[in-house]
C-alpha atoms as a PDB file:
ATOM      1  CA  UNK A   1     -20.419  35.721 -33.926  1.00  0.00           C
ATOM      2  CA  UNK A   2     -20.891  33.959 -37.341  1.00  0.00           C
ATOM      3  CA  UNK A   3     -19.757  36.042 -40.457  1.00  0.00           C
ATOM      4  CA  UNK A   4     -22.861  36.961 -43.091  1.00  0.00           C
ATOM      5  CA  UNK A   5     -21.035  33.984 -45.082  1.00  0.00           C
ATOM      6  CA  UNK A   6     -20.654  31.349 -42.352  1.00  0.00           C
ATOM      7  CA  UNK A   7     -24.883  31.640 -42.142  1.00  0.00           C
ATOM      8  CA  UNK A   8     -25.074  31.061 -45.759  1.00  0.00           C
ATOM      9  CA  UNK A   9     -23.151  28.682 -45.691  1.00  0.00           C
ATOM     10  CA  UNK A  10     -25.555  26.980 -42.730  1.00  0.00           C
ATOM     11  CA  UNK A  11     -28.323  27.799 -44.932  1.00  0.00           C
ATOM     12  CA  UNK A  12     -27.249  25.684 -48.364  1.00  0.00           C
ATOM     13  CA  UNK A  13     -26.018  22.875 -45.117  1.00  0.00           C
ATOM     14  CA  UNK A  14     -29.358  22.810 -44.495  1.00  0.00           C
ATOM     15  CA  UNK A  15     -31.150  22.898 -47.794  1.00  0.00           C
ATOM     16  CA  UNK A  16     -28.932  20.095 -49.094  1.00  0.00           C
ATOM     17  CA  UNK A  17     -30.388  17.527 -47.103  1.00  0.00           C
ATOM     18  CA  UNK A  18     -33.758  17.824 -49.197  1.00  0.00           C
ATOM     19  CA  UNK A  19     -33.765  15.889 -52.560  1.00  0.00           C
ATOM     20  CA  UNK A  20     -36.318  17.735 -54.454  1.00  0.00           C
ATOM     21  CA  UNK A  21     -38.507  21.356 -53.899  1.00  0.00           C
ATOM     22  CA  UNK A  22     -41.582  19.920 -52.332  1.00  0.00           C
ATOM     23  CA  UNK A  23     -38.982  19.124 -49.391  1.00  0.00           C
ATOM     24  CA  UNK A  24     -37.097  22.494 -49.627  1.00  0.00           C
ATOM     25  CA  UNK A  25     -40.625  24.812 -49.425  1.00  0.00           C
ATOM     26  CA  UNK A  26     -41.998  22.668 -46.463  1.00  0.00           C
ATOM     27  CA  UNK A  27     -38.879  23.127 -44.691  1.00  0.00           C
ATOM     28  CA  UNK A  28     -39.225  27.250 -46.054  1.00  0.00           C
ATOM     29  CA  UNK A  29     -42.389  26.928 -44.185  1.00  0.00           C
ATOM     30  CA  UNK A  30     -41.234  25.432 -40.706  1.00  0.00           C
ATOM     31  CA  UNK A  31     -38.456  28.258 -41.138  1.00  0.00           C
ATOM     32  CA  UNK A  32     -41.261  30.731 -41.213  1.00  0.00           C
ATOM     33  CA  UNK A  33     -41.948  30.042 -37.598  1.00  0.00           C
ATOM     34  CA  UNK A  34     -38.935  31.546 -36.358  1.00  0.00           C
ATOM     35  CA  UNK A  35     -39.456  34.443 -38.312  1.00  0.00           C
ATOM     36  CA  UNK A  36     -38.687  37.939 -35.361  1.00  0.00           C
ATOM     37  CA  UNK A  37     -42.217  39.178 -35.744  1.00  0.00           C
ATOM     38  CA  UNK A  38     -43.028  43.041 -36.542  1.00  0.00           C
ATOM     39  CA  UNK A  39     -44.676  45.329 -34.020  1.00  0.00           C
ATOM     40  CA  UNK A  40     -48.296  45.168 -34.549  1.00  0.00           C
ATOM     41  CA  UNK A  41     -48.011  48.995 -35.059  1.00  0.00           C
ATOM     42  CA  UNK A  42     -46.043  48.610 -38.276  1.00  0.00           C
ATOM     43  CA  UNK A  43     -48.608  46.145 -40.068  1.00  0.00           C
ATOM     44  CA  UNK A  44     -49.760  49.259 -42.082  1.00  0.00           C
ATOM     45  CA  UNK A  45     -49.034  50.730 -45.787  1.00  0.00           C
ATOM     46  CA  UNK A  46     -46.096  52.531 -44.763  1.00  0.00           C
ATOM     47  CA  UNK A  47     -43.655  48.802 -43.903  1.00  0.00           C
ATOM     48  CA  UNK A  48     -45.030  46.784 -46.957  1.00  0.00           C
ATOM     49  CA  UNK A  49     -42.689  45.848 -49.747  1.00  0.00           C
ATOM     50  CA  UNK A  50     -43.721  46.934 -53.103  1.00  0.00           C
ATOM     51  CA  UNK A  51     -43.165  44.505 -55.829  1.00  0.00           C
ATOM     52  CA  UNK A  52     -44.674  41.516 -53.499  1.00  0.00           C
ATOM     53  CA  UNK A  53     -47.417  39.521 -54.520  1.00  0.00           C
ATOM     54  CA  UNK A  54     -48.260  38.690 -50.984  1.00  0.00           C
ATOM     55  CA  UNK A  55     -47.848  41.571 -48.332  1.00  0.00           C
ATOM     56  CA  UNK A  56     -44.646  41.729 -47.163  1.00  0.00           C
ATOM     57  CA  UNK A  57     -43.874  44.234 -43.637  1.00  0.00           C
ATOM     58  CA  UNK A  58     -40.643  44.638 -42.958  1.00  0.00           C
ATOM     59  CA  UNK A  59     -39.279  46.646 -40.457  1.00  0.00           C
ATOM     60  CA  UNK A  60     -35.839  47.463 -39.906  1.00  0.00           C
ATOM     61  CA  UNK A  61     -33.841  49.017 -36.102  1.00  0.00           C
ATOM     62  CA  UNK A  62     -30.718  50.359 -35.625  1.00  0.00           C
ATOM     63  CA  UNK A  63     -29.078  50.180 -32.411  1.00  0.00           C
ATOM     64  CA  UNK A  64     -25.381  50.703 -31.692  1.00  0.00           C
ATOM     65  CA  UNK A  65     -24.270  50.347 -34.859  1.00  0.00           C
ATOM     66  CA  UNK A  66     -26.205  47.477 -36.035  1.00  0.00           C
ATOM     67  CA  UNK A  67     -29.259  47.051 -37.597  1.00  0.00           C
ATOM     68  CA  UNK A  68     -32.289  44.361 -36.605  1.00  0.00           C
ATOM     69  CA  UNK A  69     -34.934  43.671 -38.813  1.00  0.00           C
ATOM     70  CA  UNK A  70     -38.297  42.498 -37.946  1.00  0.00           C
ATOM     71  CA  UNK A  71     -41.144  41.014 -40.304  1.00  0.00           C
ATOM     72  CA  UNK A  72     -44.382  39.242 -41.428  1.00  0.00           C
ATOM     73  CA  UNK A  73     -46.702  38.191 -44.612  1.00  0.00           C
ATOM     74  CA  UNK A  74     -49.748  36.953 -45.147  1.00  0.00           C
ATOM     75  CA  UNK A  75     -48.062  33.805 -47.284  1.00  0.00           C
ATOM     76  CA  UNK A  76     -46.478  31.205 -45.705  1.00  0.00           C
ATOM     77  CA  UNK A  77     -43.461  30.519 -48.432  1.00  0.00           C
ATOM     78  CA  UNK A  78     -42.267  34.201 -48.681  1.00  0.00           C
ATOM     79  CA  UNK A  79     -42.851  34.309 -44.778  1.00  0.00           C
ATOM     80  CA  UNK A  80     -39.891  31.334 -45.141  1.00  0.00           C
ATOM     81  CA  UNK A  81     -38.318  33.094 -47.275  1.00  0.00           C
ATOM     82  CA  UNK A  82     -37.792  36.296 -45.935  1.00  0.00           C
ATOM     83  CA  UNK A  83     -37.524  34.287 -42.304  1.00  0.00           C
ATOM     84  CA  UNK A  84     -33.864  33.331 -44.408  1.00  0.00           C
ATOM     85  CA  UNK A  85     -33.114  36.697 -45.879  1.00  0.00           C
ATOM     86  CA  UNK A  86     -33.287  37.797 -42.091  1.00  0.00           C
ATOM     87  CA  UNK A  87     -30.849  35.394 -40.361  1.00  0.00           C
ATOM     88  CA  UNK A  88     -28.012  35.995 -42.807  1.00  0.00           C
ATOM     89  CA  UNK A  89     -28.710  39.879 -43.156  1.00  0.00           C
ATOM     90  CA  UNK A  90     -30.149  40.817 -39.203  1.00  0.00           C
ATOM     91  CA  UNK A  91     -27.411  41.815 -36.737  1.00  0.00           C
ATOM     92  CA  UNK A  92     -24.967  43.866 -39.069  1.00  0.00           C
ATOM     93  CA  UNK A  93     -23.212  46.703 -39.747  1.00  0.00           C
ATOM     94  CA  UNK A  94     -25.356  48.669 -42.846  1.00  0.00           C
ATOM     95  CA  UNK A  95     -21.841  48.612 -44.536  1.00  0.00           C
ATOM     96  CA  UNK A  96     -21.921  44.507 -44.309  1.00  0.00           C
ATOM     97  CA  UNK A  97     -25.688  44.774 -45.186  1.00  0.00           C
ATOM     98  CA  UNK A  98     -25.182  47.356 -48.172  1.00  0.00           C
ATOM     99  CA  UNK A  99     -21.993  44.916 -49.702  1.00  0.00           C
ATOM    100  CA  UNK A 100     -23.756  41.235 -48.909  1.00  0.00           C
ATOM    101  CA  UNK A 101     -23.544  39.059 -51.688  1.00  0.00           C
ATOM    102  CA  UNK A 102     -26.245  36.428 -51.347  1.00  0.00           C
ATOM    103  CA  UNK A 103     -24.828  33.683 -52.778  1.00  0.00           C
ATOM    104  CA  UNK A 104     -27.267  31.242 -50.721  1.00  0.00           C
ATOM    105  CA  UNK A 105     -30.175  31.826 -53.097  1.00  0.00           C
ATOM    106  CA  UNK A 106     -28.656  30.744 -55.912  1.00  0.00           C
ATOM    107  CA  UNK A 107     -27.109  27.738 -54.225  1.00  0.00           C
ATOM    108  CA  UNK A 108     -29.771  26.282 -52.928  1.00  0.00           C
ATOM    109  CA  UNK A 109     -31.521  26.674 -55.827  1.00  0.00           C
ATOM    110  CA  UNK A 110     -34.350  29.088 -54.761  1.00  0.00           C
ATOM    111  CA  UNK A 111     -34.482  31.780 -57.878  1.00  0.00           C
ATOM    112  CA  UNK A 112     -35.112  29.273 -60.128  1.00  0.00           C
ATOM    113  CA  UNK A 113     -37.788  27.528 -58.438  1.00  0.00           C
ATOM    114  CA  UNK A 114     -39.775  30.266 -57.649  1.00  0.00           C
ATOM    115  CA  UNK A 115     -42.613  31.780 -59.690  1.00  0.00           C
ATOM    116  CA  UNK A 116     -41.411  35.442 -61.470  1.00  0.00           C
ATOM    117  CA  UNK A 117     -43.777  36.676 -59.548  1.00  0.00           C
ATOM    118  CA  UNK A 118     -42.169  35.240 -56.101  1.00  0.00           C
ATOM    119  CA  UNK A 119     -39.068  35.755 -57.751  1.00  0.00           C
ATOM    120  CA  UNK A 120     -39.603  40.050 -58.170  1.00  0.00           C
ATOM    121  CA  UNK A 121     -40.860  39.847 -54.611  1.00  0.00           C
ATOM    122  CA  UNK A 122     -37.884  38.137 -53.395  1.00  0.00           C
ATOM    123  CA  UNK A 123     -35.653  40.383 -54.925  1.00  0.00           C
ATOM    124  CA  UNK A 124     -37.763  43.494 -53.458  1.00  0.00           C
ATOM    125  CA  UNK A 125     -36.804  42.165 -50.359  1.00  0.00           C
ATOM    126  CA  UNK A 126     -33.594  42.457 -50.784  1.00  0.00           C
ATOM    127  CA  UNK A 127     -33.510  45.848 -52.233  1.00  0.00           C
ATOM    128  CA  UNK A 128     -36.288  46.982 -49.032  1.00  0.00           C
ATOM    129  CA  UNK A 129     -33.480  45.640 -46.563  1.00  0.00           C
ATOM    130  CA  UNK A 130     -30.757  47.571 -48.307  1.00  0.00           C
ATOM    131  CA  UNK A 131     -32.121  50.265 -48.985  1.00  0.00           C
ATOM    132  CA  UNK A 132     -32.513  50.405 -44.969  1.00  0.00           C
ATOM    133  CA  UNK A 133     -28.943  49.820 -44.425  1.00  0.00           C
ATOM    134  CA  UNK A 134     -28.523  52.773 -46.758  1.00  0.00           C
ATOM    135  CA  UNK A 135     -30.230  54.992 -45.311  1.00  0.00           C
ATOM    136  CA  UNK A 136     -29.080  54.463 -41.957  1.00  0.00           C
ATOM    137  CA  UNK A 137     -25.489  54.123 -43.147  1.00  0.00           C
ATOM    138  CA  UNK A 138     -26.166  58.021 -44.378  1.00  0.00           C
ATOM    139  CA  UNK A 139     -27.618  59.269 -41.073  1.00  0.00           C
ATOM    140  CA  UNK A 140     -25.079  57.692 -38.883  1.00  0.00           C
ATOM    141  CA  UNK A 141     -21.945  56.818 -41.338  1.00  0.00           C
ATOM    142  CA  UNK A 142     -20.343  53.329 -41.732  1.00  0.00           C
ATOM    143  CA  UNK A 143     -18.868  52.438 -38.369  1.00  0.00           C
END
């Protein structure tokens, strides 16, 4: 299996090919296509991200040690973007989760080409998916 840094590493692979952002956020949006898509049941209140613009579900399983996460929005760019939070983060350990440095965001560029307001939302992404890995790292320790 690739480590959390061999996918980011993919990921800036990818995003290098694109000269300028016009390129990079179409290609966020055919990324939002293959984004694992939330239960139906858990498009309510309880799974949205605060600090989104857009709504934001996420949804996060544990099985056997690992967790899976599982999402949707009703805008296409952060749909992208947390389509890319979820193939470097989905498929750990909390413990991996929990001590993931992102590095990929900067590198390609993203934070600084998104709005503050996408910007905050991106960043409550990233504190919704760890604060999951937190939480189940507590109820069944690191393994």
């Amino acid at each position: 299996m690739s480590t959390l840094q061999d996918i980011q590493e993919e990921i800036v692979n990818e995003f290098e090919v694109f000269e300028d952002w016009m390129d990079k956020y179409n290609y966020l949006i055919e990324l939002s296509s293959e984004l694992p898509i939330i239960d139906p049941k858990c498009k309510t209140n309880d799974y949205i991200i605060k600090g989104c613009q857009s709504k934001v579900w996420l949804n996060a399983e544990y099985k056997d040690g690992i967790i899976f996460y599982s999402a949707d929005s009703d805008a296409i760019i952060t749909k992208g973007i947390i389509t890319l939070l979820i193939k470097v983060l989905s498929g750990r350990t909390p413990q991996e989760i929990i001590d993931a440095d992102l590095n990929f965001i900067d590198r390609i560029g993203l934070r600084e080409n998104l709005s503050p307001t996408r910007a905050n939302g991106l960043f409550s992404m990233i504190k919704q998916m760890k604060l999951f890995a937190i939480a189940y790292n507590s109820k069944y320790g690191s393994k």
